[in-house]
PDB file of N, CA and C in Angstrom:
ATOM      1  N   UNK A   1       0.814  -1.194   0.000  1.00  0.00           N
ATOM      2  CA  UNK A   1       0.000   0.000   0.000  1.00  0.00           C
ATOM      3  C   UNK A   1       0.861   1.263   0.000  1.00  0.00           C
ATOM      4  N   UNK A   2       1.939   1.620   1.019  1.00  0.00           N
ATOM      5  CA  UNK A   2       2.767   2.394   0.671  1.00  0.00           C
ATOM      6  C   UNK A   2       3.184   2.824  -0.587  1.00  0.00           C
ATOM      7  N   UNK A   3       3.984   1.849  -1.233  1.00  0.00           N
ATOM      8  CA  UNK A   3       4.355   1.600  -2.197  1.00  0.00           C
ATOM      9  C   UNK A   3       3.426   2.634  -3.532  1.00  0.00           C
ATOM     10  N   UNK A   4       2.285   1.837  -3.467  1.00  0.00           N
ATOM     11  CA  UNK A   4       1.121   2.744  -4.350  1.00  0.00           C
ATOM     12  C   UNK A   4       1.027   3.804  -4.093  1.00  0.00           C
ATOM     13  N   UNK A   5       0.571   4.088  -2.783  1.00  0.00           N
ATOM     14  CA  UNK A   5       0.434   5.729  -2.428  1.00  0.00           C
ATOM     15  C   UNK A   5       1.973   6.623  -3.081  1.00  0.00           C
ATOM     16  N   UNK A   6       3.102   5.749  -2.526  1.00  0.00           N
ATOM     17  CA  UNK A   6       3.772   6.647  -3.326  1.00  0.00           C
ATOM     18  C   UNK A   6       4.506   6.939  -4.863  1.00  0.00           C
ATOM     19  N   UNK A   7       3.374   6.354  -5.356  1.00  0.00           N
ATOM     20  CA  UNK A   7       3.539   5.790  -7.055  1.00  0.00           C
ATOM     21  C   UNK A   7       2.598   7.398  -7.158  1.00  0.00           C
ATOM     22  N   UNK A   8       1.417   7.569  -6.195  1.00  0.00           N
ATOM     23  CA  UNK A   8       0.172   8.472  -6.727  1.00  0.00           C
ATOM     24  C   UNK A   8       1.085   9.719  -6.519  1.00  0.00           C
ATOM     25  N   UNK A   9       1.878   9.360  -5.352  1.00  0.00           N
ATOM     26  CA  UNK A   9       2.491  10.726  -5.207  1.00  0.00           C
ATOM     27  C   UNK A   9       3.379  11.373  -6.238  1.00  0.00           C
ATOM     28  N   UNK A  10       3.605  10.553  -6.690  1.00  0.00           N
ATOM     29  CA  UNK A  10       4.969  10.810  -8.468  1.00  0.00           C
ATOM     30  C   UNK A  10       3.784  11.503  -8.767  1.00  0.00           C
ATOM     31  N   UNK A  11       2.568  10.833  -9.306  1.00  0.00           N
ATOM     32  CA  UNK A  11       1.922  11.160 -10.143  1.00  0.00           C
ATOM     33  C   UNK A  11       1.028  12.228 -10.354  1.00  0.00           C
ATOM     34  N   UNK A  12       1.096  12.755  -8.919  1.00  0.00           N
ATOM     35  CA  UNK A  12       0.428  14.321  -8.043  1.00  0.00           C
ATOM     36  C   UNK A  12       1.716  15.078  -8.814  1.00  0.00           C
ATOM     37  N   UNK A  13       2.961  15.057  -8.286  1.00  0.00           N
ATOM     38  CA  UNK A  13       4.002  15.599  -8.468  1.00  0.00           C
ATOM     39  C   UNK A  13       3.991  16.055  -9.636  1.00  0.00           C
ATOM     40  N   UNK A  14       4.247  14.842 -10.809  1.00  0.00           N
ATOM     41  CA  UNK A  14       4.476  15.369 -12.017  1.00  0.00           C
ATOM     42  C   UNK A  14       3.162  16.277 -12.769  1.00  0.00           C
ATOM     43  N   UNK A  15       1.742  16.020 -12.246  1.00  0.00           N
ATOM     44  CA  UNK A  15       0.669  16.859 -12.684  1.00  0.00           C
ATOM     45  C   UNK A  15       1.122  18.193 -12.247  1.00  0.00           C
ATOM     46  N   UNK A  16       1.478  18.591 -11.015  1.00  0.00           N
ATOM     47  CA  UNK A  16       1.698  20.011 -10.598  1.00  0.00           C
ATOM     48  C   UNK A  16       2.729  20.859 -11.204  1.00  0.00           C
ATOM     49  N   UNK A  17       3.579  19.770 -11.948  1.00  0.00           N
ATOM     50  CA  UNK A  17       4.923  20.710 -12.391  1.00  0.00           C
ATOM     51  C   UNK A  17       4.334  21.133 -13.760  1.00  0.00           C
ATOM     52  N   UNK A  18       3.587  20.395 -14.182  1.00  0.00           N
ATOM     53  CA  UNK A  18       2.923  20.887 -15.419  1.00  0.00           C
ATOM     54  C   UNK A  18       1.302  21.691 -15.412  1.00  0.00           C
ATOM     55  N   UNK A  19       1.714  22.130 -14.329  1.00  0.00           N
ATOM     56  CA  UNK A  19       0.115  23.172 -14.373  1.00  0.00           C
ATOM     57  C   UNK A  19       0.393  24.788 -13.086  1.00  0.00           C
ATOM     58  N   UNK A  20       0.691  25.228 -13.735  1.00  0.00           N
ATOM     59  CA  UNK A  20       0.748  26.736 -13.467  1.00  0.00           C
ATOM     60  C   UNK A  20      -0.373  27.312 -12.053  1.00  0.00           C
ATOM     61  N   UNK A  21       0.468  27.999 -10.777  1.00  0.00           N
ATOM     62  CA  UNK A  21      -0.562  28.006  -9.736  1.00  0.00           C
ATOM     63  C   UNK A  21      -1.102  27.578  -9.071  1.00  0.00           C
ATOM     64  N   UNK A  22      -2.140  27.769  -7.754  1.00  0.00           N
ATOM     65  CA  UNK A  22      -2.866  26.865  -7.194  1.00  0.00           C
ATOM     66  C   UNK A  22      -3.708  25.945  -8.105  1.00  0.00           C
ATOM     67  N   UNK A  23      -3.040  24.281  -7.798  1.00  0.00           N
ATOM     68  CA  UNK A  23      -4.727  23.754  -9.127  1.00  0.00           C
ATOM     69  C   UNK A  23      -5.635  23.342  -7.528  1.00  0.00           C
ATOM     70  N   UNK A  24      -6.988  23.506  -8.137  1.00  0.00           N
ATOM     71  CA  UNK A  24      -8.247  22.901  -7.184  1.00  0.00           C
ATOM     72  C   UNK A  24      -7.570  21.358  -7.058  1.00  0.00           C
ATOM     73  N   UNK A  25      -8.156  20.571  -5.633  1.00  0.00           N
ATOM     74  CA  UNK A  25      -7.848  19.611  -5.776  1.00  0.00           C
ATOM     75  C   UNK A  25      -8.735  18.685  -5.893  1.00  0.00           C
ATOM     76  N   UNK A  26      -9.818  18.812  -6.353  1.00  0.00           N
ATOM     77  CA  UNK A  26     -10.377  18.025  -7.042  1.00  0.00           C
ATOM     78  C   UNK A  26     -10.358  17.873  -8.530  1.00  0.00           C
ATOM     79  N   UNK A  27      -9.894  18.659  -8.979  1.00  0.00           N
ATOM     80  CA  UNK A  27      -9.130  18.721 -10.683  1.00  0.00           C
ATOM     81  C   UNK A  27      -8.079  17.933 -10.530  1.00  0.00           C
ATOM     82  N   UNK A  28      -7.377  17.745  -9.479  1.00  0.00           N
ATOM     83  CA  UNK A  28      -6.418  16.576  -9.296  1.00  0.00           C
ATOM     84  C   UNK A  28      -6.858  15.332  -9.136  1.00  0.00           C
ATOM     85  N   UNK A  29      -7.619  15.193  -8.272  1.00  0.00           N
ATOM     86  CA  UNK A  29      -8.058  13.943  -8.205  1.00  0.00           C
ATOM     87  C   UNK A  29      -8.970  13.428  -9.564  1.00  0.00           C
ATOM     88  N   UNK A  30      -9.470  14.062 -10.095  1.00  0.00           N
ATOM     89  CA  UNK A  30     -10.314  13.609 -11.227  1.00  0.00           C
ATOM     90  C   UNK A  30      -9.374  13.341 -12.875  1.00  0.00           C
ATOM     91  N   UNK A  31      -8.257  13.886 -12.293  1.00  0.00           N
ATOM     92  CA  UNK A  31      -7.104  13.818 -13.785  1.00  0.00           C
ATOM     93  C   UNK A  31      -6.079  13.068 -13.442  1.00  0.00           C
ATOM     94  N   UNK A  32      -6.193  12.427 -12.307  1.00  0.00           N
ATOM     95  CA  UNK A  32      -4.917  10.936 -12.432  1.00  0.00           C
ATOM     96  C   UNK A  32      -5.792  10.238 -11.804  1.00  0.00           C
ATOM     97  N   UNK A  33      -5.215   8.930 -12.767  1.00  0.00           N
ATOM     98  CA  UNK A  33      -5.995   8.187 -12.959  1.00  0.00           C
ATOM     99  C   UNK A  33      -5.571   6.915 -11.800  1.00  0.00           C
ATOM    100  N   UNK A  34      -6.277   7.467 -10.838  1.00  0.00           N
ATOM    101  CA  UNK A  34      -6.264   6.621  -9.199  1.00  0.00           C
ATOM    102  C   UNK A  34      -7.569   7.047  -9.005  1.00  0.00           C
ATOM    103  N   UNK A  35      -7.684   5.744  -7.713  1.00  0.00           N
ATOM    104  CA  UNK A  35      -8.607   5.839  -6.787  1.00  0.00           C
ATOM    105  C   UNK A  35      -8.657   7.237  -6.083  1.00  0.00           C
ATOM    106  N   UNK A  36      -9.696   7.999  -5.605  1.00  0.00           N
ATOM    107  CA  UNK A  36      -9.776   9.066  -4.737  1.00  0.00           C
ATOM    108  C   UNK A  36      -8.976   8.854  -3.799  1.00  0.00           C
ATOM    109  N   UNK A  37      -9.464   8.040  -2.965  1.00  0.00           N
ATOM    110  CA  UNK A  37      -8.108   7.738  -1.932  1.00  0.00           C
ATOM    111  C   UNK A  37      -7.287   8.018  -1.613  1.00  0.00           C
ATOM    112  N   UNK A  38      -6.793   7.282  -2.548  1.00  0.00           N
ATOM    113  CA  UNK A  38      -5.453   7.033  -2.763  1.00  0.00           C
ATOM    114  C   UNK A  38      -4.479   8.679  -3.570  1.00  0.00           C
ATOM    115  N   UNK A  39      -5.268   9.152  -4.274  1.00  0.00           N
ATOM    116  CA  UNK A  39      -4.676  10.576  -4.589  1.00  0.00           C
ATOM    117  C   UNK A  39      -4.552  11.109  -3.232  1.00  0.00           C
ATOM    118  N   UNK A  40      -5.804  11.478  -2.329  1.00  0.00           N
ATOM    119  CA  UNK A  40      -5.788  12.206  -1.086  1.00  0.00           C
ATOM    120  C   UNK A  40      -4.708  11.834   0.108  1.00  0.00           C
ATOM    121  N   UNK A  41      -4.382  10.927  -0.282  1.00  0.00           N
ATOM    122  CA  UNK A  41      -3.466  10.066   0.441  1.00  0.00           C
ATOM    123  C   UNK A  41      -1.961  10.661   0.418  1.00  0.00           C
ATOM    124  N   UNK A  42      -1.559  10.749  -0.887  1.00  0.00           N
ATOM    125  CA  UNK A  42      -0.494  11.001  -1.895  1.00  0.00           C
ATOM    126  C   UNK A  42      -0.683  12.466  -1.424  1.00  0.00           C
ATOM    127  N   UNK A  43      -1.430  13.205  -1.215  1.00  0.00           N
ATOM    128  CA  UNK A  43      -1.757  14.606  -1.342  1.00  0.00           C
ATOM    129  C   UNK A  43      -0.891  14.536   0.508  1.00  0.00           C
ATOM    130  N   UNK A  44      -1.542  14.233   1.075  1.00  0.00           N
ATOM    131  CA  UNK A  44      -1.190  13.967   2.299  1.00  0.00           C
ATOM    132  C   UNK A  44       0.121  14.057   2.352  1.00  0.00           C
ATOM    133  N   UNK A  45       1.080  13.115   1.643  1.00  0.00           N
ATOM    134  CA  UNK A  45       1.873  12.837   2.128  1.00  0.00           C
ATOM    135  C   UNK A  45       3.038  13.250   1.883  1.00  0.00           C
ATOM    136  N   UNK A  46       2.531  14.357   0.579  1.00  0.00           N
ATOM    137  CA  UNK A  46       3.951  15.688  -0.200  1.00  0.00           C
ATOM    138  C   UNK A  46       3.057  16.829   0.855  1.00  0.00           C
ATOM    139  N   UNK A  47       2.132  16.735   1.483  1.00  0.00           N
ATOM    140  CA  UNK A  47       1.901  18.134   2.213  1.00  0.00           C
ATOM    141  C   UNK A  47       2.799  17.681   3.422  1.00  0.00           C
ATOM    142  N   UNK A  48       2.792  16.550   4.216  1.00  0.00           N
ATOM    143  CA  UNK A  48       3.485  16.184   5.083  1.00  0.00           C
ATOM    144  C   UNK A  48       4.369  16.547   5.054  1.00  0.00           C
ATOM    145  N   UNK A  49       5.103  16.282   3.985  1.00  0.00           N
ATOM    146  CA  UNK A  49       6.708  16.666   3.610  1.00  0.00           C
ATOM    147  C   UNK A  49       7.687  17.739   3.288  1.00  0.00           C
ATOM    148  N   UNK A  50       6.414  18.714   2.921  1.00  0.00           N
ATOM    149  CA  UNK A  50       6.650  20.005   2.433  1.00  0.00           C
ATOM    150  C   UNK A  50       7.171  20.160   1.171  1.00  0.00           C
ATOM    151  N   UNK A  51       6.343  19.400   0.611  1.00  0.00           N
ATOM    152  CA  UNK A  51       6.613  19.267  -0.803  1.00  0.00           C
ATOM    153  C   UNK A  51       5.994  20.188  -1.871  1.00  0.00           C
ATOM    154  N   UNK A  52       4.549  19.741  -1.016  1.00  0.00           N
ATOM    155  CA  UNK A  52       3.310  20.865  -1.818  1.00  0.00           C
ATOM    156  C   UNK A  52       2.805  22.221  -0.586  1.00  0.00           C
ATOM    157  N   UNK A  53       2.211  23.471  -1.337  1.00  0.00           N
ATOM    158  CA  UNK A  53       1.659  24.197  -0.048  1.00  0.00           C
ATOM    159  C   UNK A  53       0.246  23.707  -0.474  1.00  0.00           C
ATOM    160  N   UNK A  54      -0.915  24.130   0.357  1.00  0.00           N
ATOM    161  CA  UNK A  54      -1.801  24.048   0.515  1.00  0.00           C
ATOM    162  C   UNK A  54      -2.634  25.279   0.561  1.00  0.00           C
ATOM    163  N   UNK A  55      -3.697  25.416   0.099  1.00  0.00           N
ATOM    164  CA  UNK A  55      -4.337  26.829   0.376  1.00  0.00           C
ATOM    165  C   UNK A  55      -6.246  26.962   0.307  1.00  0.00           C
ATOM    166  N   UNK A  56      -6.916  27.517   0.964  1.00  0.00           N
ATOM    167  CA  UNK A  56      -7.973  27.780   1.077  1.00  0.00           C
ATOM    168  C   UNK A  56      -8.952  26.844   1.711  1.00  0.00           C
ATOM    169  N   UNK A  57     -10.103  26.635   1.552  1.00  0.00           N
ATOM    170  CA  UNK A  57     -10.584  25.573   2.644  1.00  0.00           C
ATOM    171  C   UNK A  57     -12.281  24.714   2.030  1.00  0.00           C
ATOM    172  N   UNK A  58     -12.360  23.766   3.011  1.00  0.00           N
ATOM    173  CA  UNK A  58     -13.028  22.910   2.550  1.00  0.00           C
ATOM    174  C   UNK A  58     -14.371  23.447   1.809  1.00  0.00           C
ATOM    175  N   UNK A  59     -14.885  22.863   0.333  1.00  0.00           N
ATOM    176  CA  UNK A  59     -14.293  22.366   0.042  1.00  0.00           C
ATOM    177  C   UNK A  59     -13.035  22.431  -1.185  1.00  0.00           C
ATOM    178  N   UNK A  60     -13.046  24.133  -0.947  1.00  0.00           N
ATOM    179  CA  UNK A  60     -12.194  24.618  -1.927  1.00  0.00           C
ATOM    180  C   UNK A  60     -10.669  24.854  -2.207  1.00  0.00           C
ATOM    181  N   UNK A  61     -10.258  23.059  -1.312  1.00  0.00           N
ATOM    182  CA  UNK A  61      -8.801  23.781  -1.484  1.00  0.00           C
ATOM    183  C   UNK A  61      -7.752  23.271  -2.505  1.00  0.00           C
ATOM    184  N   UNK A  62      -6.784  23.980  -2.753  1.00  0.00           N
ATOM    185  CA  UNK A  62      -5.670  23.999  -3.979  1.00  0.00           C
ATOM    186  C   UNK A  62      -4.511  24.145  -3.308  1.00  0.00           C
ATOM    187  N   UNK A  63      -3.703  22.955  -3.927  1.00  0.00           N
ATOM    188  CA  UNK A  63      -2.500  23.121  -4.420  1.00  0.00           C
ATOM    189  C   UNK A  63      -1.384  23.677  -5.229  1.00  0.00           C
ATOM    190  N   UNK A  64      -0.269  23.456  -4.348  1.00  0.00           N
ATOM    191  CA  UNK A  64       1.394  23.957  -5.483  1.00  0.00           C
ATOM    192  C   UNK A  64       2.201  23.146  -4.801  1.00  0.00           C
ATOM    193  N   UNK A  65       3.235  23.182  -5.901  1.00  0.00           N
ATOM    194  CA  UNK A  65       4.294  22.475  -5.494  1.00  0.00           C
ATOM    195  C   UNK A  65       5.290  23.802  -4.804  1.00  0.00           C
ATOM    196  N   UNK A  66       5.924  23.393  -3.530  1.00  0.00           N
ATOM    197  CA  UNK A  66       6.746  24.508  -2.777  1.00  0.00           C
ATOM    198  C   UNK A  66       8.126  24.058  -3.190  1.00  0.00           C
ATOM    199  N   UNK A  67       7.945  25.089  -4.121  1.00  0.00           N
ATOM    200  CA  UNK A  67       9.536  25.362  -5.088  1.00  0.00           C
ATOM    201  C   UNK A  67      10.871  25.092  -4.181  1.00  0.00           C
ATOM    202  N   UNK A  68      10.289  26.167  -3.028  1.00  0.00           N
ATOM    203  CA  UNK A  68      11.796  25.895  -2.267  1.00  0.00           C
ATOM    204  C   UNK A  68      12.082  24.643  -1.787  1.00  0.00           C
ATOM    205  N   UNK A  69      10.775  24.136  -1.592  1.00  0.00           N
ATOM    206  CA  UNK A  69      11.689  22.616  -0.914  1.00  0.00           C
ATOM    207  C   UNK A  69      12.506  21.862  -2.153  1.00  0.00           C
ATOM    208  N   UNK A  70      11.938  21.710  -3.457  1.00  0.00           N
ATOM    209  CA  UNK A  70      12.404  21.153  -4.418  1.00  0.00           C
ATOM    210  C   UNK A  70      13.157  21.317  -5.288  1.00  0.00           C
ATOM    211  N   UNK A  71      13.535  22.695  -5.000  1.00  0.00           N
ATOM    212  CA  UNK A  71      15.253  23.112  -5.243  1.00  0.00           C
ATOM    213  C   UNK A  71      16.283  22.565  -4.937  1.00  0.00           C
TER     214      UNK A  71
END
């Protein structure tokens, strides 16, 4: 299960580097092609990390990838 979650997380990753700004995150979840879950999961676990920021609130919130960490 790990494992997967962090397959979704590549796959969060590489959607964000190719989309400009906060995206909604349900435009994420509906454009890779995973279980809900399992995206939210993945979402979880680059916010954990400080990978992605986070912004605005339920159920309107959006993502970015936080440049500085991934410098």
């Amino acid at each position: 299960m790990v494992t997967w979650i962090g397959l979704c997380a590549g796959e969060v990753w590489k959607y964000l580097e190719t989309h400009e700004g906060y995206c909604p995150v349900e435009k994420v979840i509906n454009d890779i092609d995973a279980p809900e879950q399992s995206v939210l999961m993945a979402i979880g676990w680059l916010a954990r990390e400080g990978h992605i920021l986070l912004r605005g609130a339920p159920p309107d919130y959006r993502i970015i990838l936080n440049i500085k960490k991934t410098t």
